[in-house]
N, C-alpha and C. Protein backbone atom coordinates (compact mmCIF):
# COMPACT_ATOMS: atom_id res chain seq x y z
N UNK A 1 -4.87 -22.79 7.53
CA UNK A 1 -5.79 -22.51 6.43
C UNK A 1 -5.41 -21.23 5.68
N UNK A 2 -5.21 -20.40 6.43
CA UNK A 2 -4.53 -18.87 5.90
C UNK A 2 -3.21 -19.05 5.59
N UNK A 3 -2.57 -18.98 6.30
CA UNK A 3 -0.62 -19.30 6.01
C UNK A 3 -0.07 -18.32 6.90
N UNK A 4 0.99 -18.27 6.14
CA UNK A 4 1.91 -17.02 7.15
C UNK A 4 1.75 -15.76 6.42
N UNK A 5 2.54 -14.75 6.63
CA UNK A 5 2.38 -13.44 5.89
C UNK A 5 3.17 -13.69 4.86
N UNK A 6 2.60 -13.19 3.68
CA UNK A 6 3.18 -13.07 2.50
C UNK A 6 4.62 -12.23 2.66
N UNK A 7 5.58 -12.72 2.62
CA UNK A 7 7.57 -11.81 2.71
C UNK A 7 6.99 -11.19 1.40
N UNK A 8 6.70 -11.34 0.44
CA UNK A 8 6.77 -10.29 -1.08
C UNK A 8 6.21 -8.64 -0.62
N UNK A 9 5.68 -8.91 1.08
CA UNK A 9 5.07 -7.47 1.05
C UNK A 9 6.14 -7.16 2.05
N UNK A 10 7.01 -6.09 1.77
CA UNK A 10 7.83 -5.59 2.93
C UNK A 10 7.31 -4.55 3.75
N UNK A 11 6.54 -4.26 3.64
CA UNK A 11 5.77 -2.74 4.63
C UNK A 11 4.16 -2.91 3.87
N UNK A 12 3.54 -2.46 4.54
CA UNK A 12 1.99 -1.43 3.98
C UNK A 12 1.56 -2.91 3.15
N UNK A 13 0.37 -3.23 3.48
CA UNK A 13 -0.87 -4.17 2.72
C UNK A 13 -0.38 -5.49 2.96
N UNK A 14 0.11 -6.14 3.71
CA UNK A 14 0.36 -7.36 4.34
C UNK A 14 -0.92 -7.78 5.82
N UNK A 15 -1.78 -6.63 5.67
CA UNK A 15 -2.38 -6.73 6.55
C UNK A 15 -3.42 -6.82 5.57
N UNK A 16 -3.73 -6.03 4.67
CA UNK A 16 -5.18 -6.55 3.56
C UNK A 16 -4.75 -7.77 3.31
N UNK A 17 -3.61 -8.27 2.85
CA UNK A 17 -3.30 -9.71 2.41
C UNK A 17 -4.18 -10.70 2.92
N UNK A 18 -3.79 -10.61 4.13
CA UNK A 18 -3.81 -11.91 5.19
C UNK A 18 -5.09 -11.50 5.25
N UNK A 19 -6.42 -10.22 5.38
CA UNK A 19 -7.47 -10.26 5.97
C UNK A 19 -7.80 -10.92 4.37
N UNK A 20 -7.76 -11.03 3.11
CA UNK A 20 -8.67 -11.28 2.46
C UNK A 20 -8.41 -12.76 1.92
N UNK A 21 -7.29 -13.17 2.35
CA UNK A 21 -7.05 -14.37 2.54
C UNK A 21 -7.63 -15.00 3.64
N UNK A 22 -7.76 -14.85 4.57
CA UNK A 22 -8.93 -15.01 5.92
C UNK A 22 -10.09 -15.42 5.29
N UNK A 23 -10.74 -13.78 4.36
CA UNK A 23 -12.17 -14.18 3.80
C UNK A 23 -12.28 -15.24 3.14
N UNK A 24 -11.20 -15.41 1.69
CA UNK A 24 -11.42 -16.62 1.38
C UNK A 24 -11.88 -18.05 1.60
N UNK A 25 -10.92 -18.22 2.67
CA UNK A 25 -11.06 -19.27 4.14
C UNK A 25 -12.06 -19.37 4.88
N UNK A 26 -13.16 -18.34 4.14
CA UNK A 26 -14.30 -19.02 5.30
C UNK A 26 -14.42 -18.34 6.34
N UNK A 27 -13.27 -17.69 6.95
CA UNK A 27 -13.61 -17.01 8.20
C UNK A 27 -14.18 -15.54 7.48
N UNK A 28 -14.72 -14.80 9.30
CA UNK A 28 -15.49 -13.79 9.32
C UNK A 28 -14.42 -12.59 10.21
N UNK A 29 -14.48 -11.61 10.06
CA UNK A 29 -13.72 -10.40 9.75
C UNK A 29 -14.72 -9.21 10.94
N UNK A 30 -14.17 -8.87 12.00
CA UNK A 30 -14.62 -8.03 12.84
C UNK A 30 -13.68 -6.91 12.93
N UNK A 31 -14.72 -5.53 13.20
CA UNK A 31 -13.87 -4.44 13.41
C UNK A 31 -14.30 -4.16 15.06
N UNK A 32 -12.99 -3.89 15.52
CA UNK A 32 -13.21 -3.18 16.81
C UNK A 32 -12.98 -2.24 17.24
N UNK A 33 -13.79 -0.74 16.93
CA UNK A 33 -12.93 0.81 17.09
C UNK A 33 -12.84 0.65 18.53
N UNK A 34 -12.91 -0.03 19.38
CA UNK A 34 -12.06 0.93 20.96
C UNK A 34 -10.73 -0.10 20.92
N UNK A 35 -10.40 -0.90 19.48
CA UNK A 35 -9.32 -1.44 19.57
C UNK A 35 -7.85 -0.53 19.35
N UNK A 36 -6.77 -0.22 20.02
CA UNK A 36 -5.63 0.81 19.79
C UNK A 36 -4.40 -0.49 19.81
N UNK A 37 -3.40 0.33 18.79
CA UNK A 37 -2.18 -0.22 18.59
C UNK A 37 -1.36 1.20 19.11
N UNK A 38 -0.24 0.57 19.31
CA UNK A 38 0.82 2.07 19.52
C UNK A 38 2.28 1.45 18.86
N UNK A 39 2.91 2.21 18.14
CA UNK A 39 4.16 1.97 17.79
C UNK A 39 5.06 2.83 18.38
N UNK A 40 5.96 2.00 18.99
CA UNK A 40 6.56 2.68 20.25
C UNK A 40 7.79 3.67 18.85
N UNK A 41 8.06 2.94 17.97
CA UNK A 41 8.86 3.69 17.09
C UNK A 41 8.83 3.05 15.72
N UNK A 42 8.93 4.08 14.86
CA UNK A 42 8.35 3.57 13.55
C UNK A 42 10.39 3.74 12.76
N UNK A 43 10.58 2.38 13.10
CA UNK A 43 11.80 2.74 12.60
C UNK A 43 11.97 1.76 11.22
N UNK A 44 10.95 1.34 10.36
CA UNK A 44 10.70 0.95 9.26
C UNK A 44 11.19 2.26 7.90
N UNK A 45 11.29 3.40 8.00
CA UNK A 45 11.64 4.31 7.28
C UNK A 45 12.03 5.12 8.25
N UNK A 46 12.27 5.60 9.58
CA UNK A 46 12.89 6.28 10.03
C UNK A 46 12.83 7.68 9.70
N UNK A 47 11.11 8.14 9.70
CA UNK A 47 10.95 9.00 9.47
C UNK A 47 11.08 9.88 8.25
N UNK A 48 11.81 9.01 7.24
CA UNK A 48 11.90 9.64 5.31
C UNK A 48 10.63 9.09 5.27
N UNK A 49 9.72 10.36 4.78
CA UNK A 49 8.39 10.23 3.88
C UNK A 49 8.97 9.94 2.36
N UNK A 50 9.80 9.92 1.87
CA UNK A 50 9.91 9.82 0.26
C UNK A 50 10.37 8.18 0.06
N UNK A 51 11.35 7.38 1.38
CA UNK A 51 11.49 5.68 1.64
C UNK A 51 9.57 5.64 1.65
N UNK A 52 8.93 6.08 2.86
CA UNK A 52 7.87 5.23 3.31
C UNK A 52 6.70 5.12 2.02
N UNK A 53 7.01 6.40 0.98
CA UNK A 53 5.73 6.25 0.03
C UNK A 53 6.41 5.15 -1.57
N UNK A 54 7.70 5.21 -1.09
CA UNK A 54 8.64 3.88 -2.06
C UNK A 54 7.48 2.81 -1.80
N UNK A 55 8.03 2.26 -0.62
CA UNK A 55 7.22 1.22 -0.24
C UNK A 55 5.99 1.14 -0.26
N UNK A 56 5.10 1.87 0.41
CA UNK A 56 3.54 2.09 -0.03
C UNK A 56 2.98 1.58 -1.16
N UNK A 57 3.66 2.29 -2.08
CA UNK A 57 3.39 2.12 -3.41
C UNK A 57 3.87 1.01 -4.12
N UNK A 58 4.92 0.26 -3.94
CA UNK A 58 5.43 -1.15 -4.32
C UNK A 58 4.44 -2.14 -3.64
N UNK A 59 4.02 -1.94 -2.18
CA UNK A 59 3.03 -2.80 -1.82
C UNK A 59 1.39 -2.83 -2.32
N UNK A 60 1.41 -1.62 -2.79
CA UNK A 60 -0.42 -1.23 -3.43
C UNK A 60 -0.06 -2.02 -4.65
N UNK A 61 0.56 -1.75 -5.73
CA UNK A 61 1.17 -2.52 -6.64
C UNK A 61 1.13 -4.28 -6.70
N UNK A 62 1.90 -5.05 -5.87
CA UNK A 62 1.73 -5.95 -5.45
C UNK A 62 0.83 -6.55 -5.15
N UNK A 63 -0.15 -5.91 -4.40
CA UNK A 63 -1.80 -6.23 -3.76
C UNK A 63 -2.69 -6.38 -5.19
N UNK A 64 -2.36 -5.30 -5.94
CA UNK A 64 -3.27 -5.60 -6.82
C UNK A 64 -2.97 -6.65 -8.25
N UNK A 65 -1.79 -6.44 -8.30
CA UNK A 65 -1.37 -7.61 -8.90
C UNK A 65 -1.55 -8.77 -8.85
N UNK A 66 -1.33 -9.75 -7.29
CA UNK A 66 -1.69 -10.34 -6.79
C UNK A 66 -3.16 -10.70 -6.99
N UNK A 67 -4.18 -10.06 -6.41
CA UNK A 67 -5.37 -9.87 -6.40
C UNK A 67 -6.31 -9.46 -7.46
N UNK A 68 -5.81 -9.02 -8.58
CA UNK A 68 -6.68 -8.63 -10.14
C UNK A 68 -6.69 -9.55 -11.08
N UNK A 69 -7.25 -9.29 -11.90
CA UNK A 69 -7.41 -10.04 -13.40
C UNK A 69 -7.36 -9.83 -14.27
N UNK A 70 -6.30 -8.35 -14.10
CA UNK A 70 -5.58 -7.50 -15.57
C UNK A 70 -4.73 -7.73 -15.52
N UNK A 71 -3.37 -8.33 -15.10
CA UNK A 71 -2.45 -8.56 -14.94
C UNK A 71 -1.46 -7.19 -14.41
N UNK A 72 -0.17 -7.02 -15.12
CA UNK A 72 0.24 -5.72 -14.69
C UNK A 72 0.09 -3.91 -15.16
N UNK A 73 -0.81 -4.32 -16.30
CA UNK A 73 -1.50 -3.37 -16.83
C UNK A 73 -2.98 -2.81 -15.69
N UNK A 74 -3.81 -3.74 -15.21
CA UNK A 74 -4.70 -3.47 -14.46
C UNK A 74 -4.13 -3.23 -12.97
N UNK A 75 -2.81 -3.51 -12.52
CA UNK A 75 -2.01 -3.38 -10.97
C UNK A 75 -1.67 -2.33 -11.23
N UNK A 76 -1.31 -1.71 -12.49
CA UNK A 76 -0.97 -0.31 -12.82
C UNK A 76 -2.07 0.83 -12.70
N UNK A 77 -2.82 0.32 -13.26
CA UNK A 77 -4.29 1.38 -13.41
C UNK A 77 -4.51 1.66 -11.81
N UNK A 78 -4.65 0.22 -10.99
CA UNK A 78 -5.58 0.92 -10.01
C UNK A 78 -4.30 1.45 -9.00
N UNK A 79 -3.34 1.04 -9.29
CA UNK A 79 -1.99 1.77 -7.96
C UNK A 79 -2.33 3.28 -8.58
N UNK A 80 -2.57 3.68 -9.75
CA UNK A 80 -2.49 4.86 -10.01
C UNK A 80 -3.68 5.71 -9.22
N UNK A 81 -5.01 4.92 -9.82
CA UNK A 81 -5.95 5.59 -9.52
C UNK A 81 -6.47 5.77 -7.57
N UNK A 82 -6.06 4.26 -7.51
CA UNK A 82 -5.61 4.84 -5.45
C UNK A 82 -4.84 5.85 -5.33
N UNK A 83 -3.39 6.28 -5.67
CA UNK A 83 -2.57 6.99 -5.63
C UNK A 83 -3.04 8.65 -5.70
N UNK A 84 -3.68 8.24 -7.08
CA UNK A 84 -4.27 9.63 -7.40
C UNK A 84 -5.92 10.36 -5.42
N UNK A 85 -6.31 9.33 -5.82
CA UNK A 85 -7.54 9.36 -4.40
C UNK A 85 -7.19 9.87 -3.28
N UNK A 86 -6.01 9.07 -3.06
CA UNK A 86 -5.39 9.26 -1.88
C UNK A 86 -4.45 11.06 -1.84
N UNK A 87 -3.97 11.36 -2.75
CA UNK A 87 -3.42 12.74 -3.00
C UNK A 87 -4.55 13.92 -3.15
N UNK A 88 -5.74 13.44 -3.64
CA UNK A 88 -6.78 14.46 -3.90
C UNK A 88 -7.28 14.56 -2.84
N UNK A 89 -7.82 13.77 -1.98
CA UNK A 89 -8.23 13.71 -0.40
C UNK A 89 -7.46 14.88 0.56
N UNK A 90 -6.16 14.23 0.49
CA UNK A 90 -5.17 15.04 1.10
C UNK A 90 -5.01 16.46 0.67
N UNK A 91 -5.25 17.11 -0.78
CA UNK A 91 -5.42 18.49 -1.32
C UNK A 91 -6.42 19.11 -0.74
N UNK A 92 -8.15 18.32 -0.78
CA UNK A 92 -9.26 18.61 -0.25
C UNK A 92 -8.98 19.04 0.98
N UNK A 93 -7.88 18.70 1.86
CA UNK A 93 -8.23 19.12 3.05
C UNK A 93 -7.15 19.96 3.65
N UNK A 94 -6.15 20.58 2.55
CA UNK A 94 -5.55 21.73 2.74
C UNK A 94 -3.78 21.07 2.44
N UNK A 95 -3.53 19.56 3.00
CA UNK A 95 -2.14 19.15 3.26
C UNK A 95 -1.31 18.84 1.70
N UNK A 96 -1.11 20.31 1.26
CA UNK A 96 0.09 20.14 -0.35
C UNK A 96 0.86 20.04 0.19
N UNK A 97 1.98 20.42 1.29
CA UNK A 97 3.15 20.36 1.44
C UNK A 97 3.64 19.33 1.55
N UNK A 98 3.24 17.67 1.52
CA UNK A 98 3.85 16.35 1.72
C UNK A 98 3.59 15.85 0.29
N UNK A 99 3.19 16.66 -0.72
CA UNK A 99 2.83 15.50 -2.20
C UNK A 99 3.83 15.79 -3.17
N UNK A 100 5.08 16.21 -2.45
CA UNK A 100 6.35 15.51 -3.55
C UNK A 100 6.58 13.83 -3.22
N UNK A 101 6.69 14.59 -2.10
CA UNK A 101 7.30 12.80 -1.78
C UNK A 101 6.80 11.85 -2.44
N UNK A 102 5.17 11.82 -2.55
CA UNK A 102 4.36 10.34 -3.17
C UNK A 102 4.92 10.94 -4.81
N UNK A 103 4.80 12.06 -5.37
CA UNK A 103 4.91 12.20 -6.52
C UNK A 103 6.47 11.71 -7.06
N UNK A 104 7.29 12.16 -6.07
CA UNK A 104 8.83 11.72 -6.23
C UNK A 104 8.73 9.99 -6.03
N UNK A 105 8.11 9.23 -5.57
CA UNK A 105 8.22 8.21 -5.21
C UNK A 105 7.85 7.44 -6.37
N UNK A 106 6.96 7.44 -6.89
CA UNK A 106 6.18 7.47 -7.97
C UNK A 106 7.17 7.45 -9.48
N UNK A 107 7.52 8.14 -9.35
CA UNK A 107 8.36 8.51 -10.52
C UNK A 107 9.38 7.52 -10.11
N UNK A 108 9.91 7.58 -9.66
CA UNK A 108 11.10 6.41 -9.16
C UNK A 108 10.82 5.09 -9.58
N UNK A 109 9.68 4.76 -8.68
CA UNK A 109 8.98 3.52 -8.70
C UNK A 109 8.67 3.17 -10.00
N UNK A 110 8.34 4.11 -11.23
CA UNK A 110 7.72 3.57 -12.78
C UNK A 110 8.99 4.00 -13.50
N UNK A 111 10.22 4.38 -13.02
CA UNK A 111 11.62 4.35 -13.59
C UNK A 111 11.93 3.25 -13.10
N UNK A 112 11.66 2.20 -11.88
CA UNK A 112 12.38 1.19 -12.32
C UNK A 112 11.50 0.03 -12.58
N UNK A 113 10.13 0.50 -12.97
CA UNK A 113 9.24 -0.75 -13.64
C UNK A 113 9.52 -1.18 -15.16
N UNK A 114 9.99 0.39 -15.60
CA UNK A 114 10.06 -0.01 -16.90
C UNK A 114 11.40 -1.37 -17.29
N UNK A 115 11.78 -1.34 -15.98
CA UNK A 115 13.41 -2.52 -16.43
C UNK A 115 13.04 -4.27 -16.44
N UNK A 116 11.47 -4.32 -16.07
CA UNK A 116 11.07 -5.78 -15.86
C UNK A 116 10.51 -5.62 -17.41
């Protein structure tokens, strides 16, 4: 009824995918906080924060694309305005020293949007 995981998501939001594809389907959606995962090694970026917020951000992108009804003008708005949330959060609570990377990533990422 759900399917398999969407391949268009290579990292980050393949897991909203599939849960809101779930909802669609009828099924019901439980959280379990004494539930733990452990990643014995995160060798998906290998530790480059400036690869892991590439991806991040190609997958927020995607999600909303996918999922909106602005097309890529409205996947744009809200990757931004998450983007932006998610960086102000992180200021609020003291951590500037990691917001090149999303900002470098960023820039990358809408240098090579403009080529579609």
């Amino acid at each position: 009824k759900v399917g398999l995981l969407d391949t268009n998501f290579f990292m980050y939001y393949e897991d909203c995918d599939l849960c809101r594809r779930a909802i669609e389907a009828g099924y019901e959606l439980y959280f379990v906080p004494k539930s733990r995962i452990w990643h014995r090694v995160a060798s998906g970026t290998q530790g480059n924060e400036w690869r892991r917020w590439c991806y991040y951000i190609a997958s927020m992108y995607y999600f909303y694309r996918k999922y909106g009804r602005l097309g890529k003008p409205g996947a744009l708005i809200a990757t931004m305005s998450t983007l932006a949330g998610i960086m102000w959060e992180e200021i609020r609570k003291g951590n500037v020293r990691w917001l090149g990377y999303p900002l470098k990533a960023l820039y990358r990422w809408l240098l090579n949007r403009k080529s579609e």
